[in-house]
C-alpha atoms as a PDB file:
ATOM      1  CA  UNK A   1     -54.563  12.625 -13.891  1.00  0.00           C
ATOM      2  CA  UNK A   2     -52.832  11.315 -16.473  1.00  0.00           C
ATOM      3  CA  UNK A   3     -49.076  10.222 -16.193  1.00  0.00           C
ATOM      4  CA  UNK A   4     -46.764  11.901 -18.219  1.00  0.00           C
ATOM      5  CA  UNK A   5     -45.062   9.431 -21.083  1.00  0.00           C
ATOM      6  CA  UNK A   6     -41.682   8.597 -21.165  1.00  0.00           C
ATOM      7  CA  UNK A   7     -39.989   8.710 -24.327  1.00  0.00           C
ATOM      8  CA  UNK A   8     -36.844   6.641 -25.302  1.00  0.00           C
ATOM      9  CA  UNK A   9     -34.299   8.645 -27.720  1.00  0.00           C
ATOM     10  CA  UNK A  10     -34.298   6.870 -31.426  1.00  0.00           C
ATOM     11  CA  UNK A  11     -30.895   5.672 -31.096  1.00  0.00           C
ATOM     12  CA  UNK A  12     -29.177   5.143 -28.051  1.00  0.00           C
ATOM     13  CA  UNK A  13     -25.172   3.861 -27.124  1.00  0.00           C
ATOM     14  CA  UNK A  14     -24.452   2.078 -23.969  1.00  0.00           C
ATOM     15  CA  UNK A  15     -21.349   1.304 -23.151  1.00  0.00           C
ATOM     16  CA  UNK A  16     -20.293  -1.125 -20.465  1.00  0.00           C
ATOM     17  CA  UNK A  17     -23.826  -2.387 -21.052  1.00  0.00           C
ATOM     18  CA  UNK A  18     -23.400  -6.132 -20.439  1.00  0.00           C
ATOM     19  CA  UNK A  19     -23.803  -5.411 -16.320  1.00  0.00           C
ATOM     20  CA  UNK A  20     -27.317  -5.446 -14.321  1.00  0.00           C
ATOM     21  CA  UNK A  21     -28.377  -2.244 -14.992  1.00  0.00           C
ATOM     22  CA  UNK A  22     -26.830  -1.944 -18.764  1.00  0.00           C
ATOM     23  CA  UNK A  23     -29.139  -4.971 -19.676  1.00  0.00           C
ATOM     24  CA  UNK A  24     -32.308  -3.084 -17.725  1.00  0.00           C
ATOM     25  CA  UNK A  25     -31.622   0.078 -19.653  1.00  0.00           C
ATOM     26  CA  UNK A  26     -31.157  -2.122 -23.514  1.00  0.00           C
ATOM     27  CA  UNK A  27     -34.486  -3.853 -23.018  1.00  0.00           C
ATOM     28  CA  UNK A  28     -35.855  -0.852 -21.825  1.00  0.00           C
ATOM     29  CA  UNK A  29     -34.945   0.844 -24.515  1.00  0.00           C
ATOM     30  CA  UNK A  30     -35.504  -2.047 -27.206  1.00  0.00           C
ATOM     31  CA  UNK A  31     -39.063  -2.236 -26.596  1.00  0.00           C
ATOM     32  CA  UNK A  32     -39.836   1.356 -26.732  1.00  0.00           C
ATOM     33  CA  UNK A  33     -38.550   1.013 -29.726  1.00  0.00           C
ATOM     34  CA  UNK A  34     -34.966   2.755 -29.966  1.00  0.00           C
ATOM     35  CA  UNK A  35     -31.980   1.619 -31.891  1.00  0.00           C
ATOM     36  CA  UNK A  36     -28.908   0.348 -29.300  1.00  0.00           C
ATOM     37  CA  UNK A  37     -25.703   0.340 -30.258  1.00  0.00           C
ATOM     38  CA  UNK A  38     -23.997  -1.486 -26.580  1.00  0.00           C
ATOM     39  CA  UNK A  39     -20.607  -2.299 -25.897  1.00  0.00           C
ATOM     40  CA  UNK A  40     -19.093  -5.246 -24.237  1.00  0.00           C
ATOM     41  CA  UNK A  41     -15.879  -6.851 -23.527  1.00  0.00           C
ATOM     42  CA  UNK A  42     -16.668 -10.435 -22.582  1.00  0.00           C
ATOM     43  CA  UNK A  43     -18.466 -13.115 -24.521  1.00  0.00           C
ATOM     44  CA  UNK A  44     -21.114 -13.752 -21.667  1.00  0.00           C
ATOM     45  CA  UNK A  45     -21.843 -10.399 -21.718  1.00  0.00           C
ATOM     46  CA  UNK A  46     -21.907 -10.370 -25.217  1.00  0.00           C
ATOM     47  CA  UNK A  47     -24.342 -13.557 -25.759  1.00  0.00           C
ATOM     48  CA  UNK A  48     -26.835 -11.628 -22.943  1.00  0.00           C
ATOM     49  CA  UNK A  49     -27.487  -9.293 -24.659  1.00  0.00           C
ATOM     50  CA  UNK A  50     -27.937 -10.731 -28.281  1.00  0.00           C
ATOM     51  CA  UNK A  51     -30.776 -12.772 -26.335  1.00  0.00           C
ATOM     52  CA  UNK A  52     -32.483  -9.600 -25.802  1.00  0.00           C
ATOM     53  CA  UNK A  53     -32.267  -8.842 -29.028  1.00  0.00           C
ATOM     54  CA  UNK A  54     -34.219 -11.890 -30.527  1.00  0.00           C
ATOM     55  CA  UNK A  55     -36.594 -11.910 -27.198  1.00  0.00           C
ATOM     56  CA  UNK A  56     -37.394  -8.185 -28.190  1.00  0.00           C
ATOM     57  CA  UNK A  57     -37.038  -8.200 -31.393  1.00  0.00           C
ATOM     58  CA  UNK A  58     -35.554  -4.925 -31.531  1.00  0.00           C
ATOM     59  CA  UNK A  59     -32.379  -3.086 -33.671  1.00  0.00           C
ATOM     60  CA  UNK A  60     -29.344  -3.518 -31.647  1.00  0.00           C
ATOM     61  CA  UNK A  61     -25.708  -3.890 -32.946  1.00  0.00           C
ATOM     62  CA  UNK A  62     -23.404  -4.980 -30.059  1.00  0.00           C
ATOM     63  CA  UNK A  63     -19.707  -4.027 -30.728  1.00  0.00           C
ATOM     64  CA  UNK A  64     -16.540  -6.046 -28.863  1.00  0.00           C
ATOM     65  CA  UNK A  65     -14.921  -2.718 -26.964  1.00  0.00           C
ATOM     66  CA  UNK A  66     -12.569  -3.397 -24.308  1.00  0.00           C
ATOM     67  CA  UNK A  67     -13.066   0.212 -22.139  1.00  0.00           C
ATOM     68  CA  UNK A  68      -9.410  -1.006 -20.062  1.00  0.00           C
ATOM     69  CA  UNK A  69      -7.780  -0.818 -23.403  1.00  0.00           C
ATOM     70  CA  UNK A  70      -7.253   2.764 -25.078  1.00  0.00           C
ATOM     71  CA  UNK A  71      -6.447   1.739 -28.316  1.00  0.00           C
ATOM     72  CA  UNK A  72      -9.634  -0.446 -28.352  1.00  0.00           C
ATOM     73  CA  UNK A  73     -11.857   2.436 -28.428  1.00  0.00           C
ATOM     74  CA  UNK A  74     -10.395   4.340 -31.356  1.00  0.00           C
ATOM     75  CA  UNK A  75     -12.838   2.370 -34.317  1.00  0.00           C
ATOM     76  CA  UNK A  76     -15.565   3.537 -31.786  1.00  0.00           C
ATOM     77  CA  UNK A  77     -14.526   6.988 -31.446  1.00  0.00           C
ATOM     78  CA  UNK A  78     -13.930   6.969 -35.631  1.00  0.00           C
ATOM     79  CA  UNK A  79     -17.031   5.485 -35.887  1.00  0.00           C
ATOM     80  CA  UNK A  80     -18.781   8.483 -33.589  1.00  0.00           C
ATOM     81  CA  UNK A  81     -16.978  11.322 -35.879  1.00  0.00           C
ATOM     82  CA  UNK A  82     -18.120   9.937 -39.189  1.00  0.00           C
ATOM     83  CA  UNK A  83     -21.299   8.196 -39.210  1.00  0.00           C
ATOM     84  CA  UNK A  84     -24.067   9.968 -40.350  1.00  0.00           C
ATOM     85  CA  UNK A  85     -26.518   8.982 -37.965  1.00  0.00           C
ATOM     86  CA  UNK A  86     -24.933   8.938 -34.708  1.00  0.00           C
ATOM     87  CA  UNK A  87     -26.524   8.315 -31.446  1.00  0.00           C
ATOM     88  CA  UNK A  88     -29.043  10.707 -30.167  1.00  0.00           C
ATOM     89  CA  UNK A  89     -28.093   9.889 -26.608  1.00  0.00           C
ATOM     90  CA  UNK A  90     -24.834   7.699 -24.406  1.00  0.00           C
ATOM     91  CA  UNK A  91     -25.048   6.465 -21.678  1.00  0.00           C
ATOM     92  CA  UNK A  92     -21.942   5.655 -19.753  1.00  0.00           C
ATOM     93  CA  UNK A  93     -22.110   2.359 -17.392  1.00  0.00           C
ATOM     94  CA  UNK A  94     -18.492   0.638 -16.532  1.00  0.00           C
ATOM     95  CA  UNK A  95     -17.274  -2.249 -13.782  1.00  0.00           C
ATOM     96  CA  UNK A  96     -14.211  -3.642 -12.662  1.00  0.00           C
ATOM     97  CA  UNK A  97     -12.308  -5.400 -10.070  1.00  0.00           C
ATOM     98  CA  UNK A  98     -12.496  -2.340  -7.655  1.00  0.00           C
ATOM     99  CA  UNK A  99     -11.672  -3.730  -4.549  1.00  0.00           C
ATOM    100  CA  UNK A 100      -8.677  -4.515  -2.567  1.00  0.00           C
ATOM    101  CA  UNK A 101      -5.254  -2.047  -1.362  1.00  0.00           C
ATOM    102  CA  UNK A 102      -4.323   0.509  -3.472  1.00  0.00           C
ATOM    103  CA  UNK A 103      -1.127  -1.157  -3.257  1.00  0.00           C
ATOM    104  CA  UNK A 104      -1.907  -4.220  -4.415  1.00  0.00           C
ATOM    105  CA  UNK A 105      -2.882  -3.203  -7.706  1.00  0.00           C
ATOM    106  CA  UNK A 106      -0.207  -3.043 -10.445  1.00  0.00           C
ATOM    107  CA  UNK A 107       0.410   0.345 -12.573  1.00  0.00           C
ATOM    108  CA  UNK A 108      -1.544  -1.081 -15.313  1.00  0.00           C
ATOM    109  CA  UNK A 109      -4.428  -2.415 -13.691  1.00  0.00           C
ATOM    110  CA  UNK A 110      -4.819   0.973 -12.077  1.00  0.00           C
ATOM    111  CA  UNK A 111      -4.624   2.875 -15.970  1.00  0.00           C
ATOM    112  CA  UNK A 112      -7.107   0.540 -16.767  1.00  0.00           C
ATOM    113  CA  UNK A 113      -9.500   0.821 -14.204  1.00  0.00           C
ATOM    114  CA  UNK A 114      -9.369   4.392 -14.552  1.00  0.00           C
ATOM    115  CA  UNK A 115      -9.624   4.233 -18.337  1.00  0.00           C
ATOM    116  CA  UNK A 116     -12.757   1.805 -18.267  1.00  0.00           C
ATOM    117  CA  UNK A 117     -14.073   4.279 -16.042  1.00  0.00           C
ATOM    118  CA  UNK A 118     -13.535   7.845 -16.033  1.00  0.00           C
ATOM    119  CA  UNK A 119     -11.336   8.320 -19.674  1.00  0.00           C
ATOM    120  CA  UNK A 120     -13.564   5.983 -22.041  1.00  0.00           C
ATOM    121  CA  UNK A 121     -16.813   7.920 -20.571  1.00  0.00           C
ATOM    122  CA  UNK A 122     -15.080  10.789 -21.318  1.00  0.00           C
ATOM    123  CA  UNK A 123     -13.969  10.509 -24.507  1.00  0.00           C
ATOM    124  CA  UNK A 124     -17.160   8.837 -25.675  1.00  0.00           C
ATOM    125  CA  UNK A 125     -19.042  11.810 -24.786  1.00  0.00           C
ATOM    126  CA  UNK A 126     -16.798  14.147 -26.468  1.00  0.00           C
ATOM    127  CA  UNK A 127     -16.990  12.593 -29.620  1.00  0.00           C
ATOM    128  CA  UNK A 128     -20.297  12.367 -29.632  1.00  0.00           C
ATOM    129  CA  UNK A 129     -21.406  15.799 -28.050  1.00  0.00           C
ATOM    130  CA  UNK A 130     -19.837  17.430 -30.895  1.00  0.00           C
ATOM    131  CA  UNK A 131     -21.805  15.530 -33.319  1.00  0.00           C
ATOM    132  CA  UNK A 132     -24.832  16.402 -31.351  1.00  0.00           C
ATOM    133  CA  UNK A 133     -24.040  19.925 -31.401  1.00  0.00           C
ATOM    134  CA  UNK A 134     -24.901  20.385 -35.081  1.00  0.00           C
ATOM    135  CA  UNK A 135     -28.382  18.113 -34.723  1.00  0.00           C
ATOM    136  CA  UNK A 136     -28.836  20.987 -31.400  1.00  0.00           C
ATOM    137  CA  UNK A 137     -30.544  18.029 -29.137  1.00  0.00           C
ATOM    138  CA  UNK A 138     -28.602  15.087 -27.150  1.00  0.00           C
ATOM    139  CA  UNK A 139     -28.836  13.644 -23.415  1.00  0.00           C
ATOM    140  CA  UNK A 140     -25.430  11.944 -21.771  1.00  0.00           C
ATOM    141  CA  UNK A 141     -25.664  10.463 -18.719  1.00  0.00           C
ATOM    142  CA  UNK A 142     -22.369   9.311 -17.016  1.00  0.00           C
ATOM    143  CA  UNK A 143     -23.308   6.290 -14.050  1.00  0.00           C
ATOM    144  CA  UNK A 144     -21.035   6.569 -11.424  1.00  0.00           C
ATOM    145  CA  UNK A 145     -20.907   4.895  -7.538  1.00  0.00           C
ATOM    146  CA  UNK A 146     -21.672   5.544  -4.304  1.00  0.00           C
ATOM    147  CA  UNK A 147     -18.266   5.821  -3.272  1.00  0.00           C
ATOM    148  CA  UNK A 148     -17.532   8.473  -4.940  1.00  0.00           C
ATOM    149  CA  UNK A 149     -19.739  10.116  -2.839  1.00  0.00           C
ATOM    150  CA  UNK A 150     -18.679   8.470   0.468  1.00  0.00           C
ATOM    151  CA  UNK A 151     -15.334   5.764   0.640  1.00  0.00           C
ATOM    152  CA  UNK A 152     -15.009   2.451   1.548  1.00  0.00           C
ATOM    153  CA  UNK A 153     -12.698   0.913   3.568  1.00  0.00           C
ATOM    154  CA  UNK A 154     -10.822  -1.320   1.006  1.00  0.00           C
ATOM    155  CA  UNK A 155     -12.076   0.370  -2.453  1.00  0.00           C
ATOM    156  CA  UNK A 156      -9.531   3.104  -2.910  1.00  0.00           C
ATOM    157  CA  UNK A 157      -9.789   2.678  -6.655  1.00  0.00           C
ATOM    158  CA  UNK A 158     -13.274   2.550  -7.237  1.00  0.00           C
ATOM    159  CA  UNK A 159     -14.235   5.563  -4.979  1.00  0.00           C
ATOM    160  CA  UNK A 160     -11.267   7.459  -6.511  1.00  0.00           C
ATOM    161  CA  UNK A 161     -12.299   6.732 -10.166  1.00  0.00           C
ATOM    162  CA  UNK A 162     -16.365   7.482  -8.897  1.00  0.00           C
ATOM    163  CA  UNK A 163     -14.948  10.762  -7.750  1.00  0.00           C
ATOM    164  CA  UNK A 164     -13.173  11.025 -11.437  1.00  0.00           C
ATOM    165  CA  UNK A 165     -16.336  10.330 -12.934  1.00  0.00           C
ATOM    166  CA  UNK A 166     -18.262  12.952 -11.143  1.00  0.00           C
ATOM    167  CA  UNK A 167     -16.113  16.037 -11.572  1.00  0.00           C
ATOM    168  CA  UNK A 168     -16.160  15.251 -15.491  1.00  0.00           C
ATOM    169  CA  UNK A 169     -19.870  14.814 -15.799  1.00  0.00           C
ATOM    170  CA  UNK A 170     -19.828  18.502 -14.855  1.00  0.00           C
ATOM    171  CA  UNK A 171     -16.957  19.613 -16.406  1.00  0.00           C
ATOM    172  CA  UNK A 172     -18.207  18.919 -19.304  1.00  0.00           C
ATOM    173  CA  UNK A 173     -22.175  19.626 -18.641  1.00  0.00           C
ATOM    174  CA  UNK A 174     -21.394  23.722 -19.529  1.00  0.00           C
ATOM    175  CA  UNK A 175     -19.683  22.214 -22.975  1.00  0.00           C
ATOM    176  CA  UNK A 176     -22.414  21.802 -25.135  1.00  0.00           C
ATOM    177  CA  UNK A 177     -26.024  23.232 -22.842  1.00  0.00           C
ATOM    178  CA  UNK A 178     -26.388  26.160 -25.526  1.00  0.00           C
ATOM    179  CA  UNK A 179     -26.842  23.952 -28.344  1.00  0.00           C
ATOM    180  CA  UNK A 180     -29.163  21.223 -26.428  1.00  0.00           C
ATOM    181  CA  UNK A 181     -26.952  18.734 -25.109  1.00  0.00           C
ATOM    182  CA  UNK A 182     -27.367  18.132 -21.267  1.00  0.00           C
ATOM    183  CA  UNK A 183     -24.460  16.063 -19.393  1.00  0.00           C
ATOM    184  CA  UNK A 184     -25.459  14.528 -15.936  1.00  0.00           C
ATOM    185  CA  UNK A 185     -24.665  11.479 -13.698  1.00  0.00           C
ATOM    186  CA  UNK A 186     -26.687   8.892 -11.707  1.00  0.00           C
ATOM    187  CA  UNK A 187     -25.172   7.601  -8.212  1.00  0.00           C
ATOM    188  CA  UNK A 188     -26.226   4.528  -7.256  1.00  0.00           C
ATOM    189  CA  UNK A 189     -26.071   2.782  -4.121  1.00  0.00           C
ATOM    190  CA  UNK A 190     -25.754  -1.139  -3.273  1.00  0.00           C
ATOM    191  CA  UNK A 191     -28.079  -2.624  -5.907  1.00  0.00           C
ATOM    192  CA  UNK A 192     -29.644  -6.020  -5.945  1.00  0.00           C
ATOM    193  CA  UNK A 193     -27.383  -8.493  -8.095  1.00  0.00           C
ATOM    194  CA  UNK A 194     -25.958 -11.786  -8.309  1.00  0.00           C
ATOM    195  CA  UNK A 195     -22.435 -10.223  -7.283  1.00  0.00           C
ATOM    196  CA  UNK A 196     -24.244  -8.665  -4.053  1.00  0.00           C
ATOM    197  CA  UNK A 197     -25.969 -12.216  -3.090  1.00  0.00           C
ATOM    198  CA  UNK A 198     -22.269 -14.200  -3.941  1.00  0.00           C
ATOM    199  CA  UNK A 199     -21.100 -11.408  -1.609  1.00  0.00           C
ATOM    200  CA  UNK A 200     -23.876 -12.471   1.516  1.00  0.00           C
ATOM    201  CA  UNK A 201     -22.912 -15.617   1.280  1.00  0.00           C
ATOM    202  CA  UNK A 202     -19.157 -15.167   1.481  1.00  0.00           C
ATOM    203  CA  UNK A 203     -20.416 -12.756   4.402  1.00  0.00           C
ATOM    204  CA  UNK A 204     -22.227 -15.246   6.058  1.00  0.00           C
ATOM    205  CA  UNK A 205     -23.084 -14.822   9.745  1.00  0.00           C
ATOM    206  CA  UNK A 206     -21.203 -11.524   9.513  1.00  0.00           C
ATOM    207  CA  UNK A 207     -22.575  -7.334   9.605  1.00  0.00           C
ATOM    208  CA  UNK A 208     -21.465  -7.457   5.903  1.00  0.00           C
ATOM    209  CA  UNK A 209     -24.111  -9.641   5.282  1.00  0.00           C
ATOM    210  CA  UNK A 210     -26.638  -7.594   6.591  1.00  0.00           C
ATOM    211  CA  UNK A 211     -25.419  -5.177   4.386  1.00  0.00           C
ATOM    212  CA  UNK A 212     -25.179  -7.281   1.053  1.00  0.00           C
ATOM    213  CA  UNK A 213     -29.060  -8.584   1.960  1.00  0.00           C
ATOM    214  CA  UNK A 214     -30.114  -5.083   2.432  1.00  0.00           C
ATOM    215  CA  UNK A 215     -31.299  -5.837   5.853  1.00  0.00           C
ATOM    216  CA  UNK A 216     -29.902  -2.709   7.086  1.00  0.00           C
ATOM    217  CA  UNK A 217     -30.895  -0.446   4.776  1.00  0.00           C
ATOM    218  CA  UNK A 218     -33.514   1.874   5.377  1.00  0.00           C
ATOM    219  CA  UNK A 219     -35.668   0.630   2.821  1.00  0.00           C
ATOM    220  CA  UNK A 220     -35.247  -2.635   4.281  1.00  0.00           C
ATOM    221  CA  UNK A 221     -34.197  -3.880   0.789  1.00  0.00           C
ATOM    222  CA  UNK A 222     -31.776  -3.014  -1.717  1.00  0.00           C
ATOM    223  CA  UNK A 223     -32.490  -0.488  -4.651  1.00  0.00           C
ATOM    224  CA  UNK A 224     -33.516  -2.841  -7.981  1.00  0.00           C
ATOM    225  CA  UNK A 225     -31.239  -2.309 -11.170  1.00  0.00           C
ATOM    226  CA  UNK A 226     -35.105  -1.230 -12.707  1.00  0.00           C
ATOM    227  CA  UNK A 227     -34.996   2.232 -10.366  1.00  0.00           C
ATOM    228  CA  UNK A 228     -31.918   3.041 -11.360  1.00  0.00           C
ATOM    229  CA  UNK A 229     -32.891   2.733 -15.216  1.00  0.00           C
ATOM    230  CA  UNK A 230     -35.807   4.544 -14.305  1.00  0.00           C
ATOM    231  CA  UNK A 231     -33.968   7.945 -13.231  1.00  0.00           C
ATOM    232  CA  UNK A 232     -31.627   7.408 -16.165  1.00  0.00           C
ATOM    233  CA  UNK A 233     -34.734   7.031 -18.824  1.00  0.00           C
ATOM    234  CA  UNK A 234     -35.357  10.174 -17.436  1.00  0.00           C
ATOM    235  CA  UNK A 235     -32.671  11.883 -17.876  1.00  0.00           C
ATOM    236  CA  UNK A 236     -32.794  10.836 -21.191  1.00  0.00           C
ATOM    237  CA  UNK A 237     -36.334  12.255 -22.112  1.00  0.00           C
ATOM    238  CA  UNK A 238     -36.610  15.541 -23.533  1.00  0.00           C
ATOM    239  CA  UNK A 239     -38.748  16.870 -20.225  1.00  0.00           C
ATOM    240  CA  UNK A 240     -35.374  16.744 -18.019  1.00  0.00           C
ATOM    241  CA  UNK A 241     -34.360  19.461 -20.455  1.00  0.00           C
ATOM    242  CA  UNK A 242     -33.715  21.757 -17.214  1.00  0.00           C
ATOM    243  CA  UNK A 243     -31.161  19.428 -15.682  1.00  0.00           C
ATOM    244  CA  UNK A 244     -27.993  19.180 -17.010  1.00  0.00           C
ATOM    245  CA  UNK A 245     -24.728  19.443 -14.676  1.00  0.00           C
ATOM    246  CA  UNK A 246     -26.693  17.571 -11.643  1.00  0.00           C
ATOM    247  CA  UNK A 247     -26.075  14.205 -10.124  1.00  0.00           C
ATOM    248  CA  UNK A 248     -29.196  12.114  -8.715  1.00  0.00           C
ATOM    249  CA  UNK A 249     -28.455   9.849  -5.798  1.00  0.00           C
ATOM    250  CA  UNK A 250     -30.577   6.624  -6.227  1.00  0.00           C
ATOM    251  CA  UNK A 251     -29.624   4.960  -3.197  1.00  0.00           C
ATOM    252  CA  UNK A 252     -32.992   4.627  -0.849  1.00  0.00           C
ATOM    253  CA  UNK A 253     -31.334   6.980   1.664  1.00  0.00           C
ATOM    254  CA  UNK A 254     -28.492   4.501   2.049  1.00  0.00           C
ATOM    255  CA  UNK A 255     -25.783   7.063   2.136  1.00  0.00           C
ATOM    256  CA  UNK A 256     -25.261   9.551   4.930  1.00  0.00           C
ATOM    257  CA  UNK A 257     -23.419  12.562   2.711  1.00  0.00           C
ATOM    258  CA  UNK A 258     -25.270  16.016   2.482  1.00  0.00           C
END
């Protein structure tokens, strides 16, 4: 039997997509051929993923767009409403410093982390989902965390603003399903990174190393940033046309929630 093909949307936006699975879902995406239009707020990030533009030789346009910042994101947003080719599909990745006391984090760190998070996503997708409306075909996939889904000890923010992130992928999944447009969000679990490995060797000697390794997860490893890009590519396809308002947990079985 044959497998079924995958197909890539023409033109794509990623925003936040400077992180491990941001640059898995470009490439991806580059060499099947779509147009990316990725944000990023660092230079790093920025100079990672023009090299994957000359090593795939595909159309991407990276844009400086700090998601912390509201006022950064407006010539996006204007951008969105007016062009006359907008993206076909967004999808929504962001990271931050979400760790540590609730506490300890100032008033505007916290508006920022939430912003980068839960409001940019959000307002991203509403701009765009009206434009997508009228062309009666679009896919938006919001990537949230698995804390959002099940809090840890010492990351108040991030499961709070994981939690965020969830209730508005389907809040606004019933917005625009008449006319084509599916909203949904992928969960993932611990995934293999530099930032995990930093974090098993801070561990060292400790259970939290375990953990960071993967060694006591019951896949015996930790889920790749490529699995995760693979459940949002499909999403993204037009045969996931039935699924809109859902979240898919790509965690190996890590999590315990029902």
């Amino acid at each position: 039997m044959t497998a079924p093909v995958r197909v890539w949307p023409e033109s794509l936006l990623v925003s936040g997509g400077s992180g491990t699975i941001g640059l898995v879902i470009v490439e991806d995406a580059l060499k099947a051929g779509s147009r990316v239009l990725v944000t990023t707020s660092s230079e790093p990030g920025r100079a990672r993923l023009e090299q994957l533009g000359v090593v795939t030789g595909g159309d991407l346009t990276v844009v400086d767009v700090d998601l912390a910042r509201p006022q950064r994101l407006d010539p996006l947003l204007r951008d969105l409403r007016n062009r006359p080719d907008p993206p076909q599909a967004f999808v929504a990745l962001s990271s931050g410093a979400s760790g540590g006391l609730l506490e300890e984090k100032s008033y505007d760190e916290l508006a920022g982390l939430l912003h980068a998070k839960v409001w940019s996503a959000g307002l991203i997708a509403s701009a765009l989902g009206e434009r997508l409306v009228h062309w009666g075909w679009g896919r938006i996939v919001l990537v949230t965390g698995i804390t959002g889904r099940e809090p840890i000890d010492g990351y108040a923010v991030g499961a709070a603003s994981n939690a965020a992130l969830r209730t508005l992928a389907k809040s606004l999944s019933r917005r625009w399903a008449a006319d084509g447009v599916t909203v949904n969000a992928v969960c993932p679990g611990p995934v293999e990174s530099e930032r995990l490995r930093g974090l098993a060797r801070t561990f060292g000697g400790t259970g939290e190393e375990r953990i960071t390794l993967g060694q006591t997860h019951p896949l015996g490893r930790l889920v790749t940033p490529h699995e995760v890009a693979a459940v949002v590519r499909f999403l993204l396809d037009p045969v996931s046309s039935g699924v809109n308002g859902a979240e898919i947990v790509v965690d190996g079985g890590f999590g315990r929630a029902v």
